[in-house]
C-alpha atoms as a PDB file:
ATOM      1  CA  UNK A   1      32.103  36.627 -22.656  1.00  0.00           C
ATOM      2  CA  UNK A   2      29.078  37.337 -20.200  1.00  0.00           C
ATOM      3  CA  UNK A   3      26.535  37.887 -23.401  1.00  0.00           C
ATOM      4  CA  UNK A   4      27.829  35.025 -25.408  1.00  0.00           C
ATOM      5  CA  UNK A   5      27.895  32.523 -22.457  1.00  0.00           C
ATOM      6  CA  UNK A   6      24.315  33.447 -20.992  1.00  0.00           C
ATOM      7  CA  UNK A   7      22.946  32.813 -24.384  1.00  0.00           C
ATOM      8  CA  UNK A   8      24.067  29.217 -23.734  1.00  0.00           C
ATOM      9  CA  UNK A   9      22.434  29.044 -20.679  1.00  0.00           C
ATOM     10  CA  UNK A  10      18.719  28.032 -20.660  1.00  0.00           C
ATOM     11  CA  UNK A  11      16.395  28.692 -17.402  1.00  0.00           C
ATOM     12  CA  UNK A  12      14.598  25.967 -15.989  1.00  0.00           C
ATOM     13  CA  UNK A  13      11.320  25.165 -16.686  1.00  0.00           C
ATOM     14  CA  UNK A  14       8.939  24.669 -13.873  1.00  0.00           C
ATOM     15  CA  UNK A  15       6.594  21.733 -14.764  1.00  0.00           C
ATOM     16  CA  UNK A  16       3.291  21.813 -13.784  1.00  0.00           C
ATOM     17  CA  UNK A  17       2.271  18.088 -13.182  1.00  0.00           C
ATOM     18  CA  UNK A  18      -1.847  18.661 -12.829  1.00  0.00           C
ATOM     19  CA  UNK A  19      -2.602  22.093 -14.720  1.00  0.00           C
ATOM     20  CA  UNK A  20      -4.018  20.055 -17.879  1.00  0.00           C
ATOM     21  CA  UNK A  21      -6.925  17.764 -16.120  1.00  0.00           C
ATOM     22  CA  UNK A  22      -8.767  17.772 -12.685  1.00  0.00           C
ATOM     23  CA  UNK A  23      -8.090  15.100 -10.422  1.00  0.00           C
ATOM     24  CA  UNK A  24     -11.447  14.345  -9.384  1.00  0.00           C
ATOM     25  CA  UNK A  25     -13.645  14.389 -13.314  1.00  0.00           C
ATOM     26  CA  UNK A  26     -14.557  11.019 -13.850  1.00  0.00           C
ATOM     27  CA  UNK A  27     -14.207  11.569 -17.417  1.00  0.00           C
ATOM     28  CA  UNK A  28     -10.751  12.312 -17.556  1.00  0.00           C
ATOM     29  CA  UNK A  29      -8.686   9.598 -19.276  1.00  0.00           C
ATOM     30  CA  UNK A  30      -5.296  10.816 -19.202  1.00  0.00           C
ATOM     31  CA  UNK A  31      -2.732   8.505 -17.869  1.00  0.00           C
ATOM     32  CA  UNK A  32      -2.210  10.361 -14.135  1.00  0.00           C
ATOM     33  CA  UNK A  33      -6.034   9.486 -14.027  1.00  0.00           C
ATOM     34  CA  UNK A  34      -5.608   6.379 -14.658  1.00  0.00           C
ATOM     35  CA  UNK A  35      -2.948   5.584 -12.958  1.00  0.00           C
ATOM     36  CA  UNK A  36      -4.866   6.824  -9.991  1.00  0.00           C
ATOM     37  CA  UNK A  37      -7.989   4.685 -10.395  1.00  0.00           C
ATOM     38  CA  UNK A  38      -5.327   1.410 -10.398  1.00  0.00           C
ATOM     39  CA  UNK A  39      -3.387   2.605  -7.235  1.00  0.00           C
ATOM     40  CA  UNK A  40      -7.065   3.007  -5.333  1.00  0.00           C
ATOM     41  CA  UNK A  41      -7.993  -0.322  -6.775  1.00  0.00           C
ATOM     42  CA  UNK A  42      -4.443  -1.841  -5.692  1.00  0.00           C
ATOM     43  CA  UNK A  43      -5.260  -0.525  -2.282  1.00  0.00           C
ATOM     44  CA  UNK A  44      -8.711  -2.041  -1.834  1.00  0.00           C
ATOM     45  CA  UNK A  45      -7.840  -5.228  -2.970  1.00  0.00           C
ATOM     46  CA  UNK A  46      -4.743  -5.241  -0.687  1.00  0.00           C
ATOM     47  CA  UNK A  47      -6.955  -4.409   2.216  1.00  0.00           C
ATOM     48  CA  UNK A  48      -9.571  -6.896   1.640  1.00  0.00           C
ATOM     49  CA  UNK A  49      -6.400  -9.435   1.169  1.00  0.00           C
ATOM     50  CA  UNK A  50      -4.823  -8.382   4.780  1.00  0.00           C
ATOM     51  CA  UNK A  51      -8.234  -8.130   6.413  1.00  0.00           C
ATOM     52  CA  UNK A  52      -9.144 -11.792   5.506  1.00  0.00           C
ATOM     53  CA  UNK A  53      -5.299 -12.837   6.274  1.00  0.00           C
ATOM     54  CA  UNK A  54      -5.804 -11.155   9.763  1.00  0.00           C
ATOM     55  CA  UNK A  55      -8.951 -13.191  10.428  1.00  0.00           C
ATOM     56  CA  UNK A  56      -7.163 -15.862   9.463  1.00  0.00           C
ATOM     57  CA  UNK A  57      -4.295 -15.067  12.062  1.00  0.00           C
ATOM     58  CA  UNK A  58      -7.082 -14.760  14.864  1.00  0.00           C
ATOM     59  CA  UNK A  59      -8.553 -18.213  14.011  1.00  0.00           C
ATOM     60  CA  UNK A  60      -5.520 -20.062  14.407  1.00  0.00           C
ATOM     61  CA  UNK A  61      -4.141 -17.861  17.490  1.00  0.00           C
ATOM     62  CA  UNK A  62      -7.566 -18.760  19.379  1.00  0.00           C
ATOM     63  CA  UNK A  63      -7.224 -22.310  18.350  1.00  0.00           C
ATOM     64  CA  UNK A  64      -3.319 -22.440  19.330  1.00  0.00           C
ATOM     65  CA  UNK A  65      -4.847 -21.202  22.753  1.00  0.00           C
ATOM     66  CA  UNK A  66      -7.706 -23.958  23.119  1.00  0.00           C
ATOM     67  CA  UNK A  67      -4.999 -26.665  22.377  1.00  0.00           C
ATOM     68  CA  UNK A  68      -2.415 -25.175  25.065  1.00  0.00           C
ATOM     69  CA  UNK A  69      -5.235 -25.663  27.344  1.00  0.00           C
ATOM     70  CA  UNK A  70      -5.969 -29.048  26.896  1.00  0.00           C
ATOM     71  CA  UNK A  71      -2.198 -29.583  26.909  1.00  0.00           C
ATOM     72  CA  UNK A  72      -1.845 -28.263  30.669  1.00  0.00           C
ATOM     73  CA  UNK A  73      -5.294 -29.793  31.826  1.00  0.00           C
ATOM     74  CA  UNK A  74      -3.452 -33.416  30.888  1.00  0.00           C
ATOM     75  CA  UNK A  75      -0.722 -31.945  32.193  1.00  0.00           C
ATOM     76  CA  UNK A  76       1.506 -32.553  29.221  1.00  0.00           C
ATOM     77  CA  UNK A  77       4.819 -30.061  28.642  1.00  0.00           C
ATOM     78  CA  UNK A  78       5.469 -28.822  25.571  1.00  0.00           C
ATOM     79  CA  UNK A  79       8.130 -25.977  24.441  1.00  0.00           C
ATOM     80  CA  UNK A  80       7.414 -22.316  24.632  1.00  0.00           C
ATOM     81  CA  UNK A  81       8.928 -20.014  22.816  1.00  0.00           C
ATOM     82  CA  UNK A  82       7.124 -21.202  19.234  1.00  0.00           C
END
């Protein structure tokens, strides 16, 4: 039974994800390359999107501020907590 059973058995194969192409050729155009060169351009975009978004935040946190202060110079209440 031992010979007959390990000949159903198959080992596993170890894959090697980045053996066939180097990461950082330019000319590369296989799809991990690719997919790469998205991801980074994903990235930048996002961080150009949250940079401008967290200017964004500033400008209207420094103007919330200048309009609380006029508020308590007239001496007018209005709810914290917004």
């Amino acid at each position: 039974m031992g010979a007959a059973f390990s000949s159903y058995i198959q080992p596993a194969r170890k894959a090697v994800p980045m053996n066939d192409y180097c990461a950082f050729s330019k000319d590369c155009k296989c799809i991990k390359w690719m997919d790469y060169q998205l991801t980074l351009h994903e990235l930048e975009e996002a961080d150009e999107l949250c940079h401008g978004n967290w200017i964004e935040i500033q400008q209207l946190h420094d103007r919330i501020e200048l309009l609380e202060g006029i508020l308590k110079q007239c001496r007018i209440d209005f709810p914290r907590g917004y």
